[in-house]
N, C-alpha and C. Protein backbone atom coordinates (compact mmCIF):
# COMPACT_ATOMS: atom_id res chain seq x y z
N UNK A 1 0.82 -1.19 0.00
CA UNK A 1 0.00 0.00 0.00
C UNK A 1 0.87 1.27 0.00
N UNK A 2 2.15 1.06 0.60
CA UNK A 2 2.66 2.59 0.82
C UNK A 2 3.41 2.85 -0.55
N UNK A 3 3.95 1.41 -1.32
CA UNK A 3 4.09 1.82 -2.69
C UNK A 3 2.70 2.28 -3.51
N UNK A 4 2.31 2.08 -3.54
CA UNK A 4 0.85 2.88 -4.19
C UNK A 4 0.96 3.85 -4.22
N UNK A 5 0.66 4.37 -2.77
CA UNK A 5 0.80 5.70 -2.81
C UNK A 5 1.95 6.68 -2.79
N UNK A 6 3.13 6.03 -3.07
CA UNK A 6 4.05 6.64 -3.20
C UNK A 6 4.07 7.25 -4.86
N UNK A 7 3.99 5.93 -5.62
CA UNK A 7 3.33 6.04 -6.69
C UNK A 7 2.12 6.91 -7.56
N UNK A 8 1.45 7.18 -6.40
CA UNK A 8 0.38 7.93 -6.70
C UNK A 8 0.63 9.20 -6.66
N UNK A 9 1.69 9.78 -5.62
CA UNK A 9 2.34 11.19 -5.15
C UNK A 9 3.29 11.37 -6.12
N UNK A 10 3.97 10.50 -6.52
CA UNK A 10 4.85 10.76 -8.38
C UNK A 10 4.39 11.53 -8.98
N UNK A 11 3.32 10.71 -9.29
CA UNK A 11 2.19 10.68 -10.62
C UNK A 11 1.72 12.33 -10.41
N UNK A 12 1.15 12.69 -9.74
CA UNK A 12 0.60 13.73 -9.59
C UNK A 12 1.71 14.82 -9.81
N UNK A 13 3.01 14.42 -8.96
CA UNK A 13 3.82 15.67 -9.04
C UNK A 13 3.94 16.07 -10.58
N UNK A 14 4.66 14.65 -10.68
CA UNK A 14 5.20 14.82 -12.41
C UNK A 14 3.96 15.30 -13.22
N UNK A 15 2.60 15.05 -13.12
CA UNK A 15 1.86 15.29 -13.76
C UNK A 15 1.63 17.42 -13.78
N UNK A 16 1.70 17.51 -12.35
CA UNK A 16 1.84 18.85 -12.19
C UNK A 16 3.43 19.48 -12.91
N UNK A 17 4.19 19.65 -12.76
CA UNK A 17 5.22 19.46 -13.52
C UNK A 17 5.26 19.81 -14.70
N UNK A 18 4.73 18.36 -15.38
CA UNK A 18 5.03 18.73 -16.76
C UNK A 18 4.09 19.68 -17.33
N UNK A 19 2.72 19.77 -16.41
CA UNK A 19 1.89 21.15 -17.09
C UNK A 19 2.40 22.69 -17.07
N UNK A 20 2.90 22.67 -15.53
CA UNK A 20 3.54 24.11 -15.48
C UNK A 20 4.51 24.13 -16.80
N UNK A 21 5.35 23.28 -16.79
CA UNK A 21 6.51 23.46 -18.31
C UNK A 21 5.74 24.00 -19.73
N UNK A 22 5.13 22.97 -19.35
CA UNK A 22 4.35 22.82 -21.16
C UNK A 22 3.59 24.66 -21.25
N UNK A 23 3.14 24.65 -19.91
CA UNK A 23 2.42 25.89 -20.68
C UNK A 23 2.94 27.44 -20.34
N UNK A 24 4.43 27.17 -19.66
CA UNK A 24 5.36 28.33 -20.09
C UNK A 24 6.15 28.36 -20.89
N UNK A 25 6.38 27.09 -21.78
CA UNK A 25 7.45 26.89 -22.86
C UNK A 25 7.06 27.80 -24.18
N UNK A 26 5.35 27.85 -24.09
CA UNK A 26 5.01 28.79 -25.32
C UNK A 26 4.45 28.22 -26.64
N UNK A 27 4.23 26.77 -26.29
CA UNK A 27 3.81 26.57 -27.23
C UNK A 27 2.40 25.56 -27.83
N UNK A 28 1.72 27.05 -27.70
CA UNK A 28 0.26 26.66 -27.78
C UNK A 28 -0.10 26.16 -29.23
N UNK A 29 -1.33 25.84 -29.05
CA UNK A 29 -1.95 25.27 -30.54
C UNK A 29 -1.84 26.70 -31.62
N UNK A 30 -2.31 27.89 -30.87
CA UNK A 30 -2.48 29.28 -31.75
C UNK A 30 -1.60 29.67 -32.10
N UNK A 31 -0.21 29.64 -30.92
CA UNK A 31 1.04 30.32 -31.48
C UNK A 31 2.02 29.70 -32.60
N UNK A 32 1.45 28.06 -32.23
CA UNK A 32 2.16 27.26 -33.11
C UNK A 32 1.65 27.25 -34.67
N UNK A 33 0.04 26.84 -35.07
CA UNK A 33 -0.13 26.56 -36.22
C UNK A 33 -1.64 27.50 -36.72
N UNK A 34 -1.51 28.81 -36.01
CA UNK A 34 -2.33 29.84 -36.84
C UNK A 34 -1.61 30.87 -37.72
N UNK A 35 -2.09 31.01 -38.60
CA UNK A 35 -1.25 31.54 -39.61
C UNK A 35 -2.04 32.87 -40.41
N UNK A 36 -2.11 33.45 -40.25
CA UNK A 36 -3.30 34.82 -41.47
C UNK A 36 -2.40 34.80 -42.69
N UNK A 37 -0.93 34.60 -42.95
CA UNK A 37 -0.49 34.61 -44.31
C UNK A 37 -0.97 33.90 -45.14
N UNK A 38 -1.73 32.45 -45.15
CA UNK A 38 -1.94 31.56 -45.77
C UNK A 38 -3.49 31.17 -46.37
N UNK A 39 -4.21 32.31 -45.87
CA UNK A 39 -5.53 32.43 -45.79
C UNK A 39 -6.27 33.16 -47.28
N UNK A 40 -6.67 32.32 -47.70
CA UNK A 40 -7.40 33.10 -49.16
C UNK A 40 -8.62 33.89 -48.93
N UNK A 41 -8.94 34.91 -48.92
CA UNK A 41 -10.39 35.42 -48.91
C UNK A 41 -10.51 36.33 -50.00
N UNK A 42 -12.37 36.13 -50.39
CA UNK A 42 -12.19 36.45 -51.98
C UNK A 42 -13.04 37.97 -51.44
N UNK A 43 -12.94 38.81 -52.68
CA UNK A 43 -13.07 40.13 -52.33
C UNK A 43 -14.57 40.61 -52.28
C-alpha cells in the first residue's frame, strides 16, 4: 500500500510538472499553427 501511494504522489507531481513546463514553454496550438499569411479570402 505505501508503494501505491508513493506512486500515486509521483504521478501527480510529475503530472503537475510537466503542465507548469508545457504551458510556459510557449507553445500553444495558436502560437504554433495559426497563420493569417496563408488564408485566401475572396473580395
Amino acid at each position: 500500500m505505501k508503494a501505491f501511494l508513493s506512486a500515486l504522489a509521483a504521478l501527480v507531481i510529475i503530472t503537475i510538472g510537466a503542465n507548469r513546463i508545457l504551458v510556459h514553454s510557449g507553445f500553444s496550438a495558436s502560437a504554433v499553427s495559426a497563420s493569417s499569411g496563408n488564408v485566401r479570402l475572396h473580395d
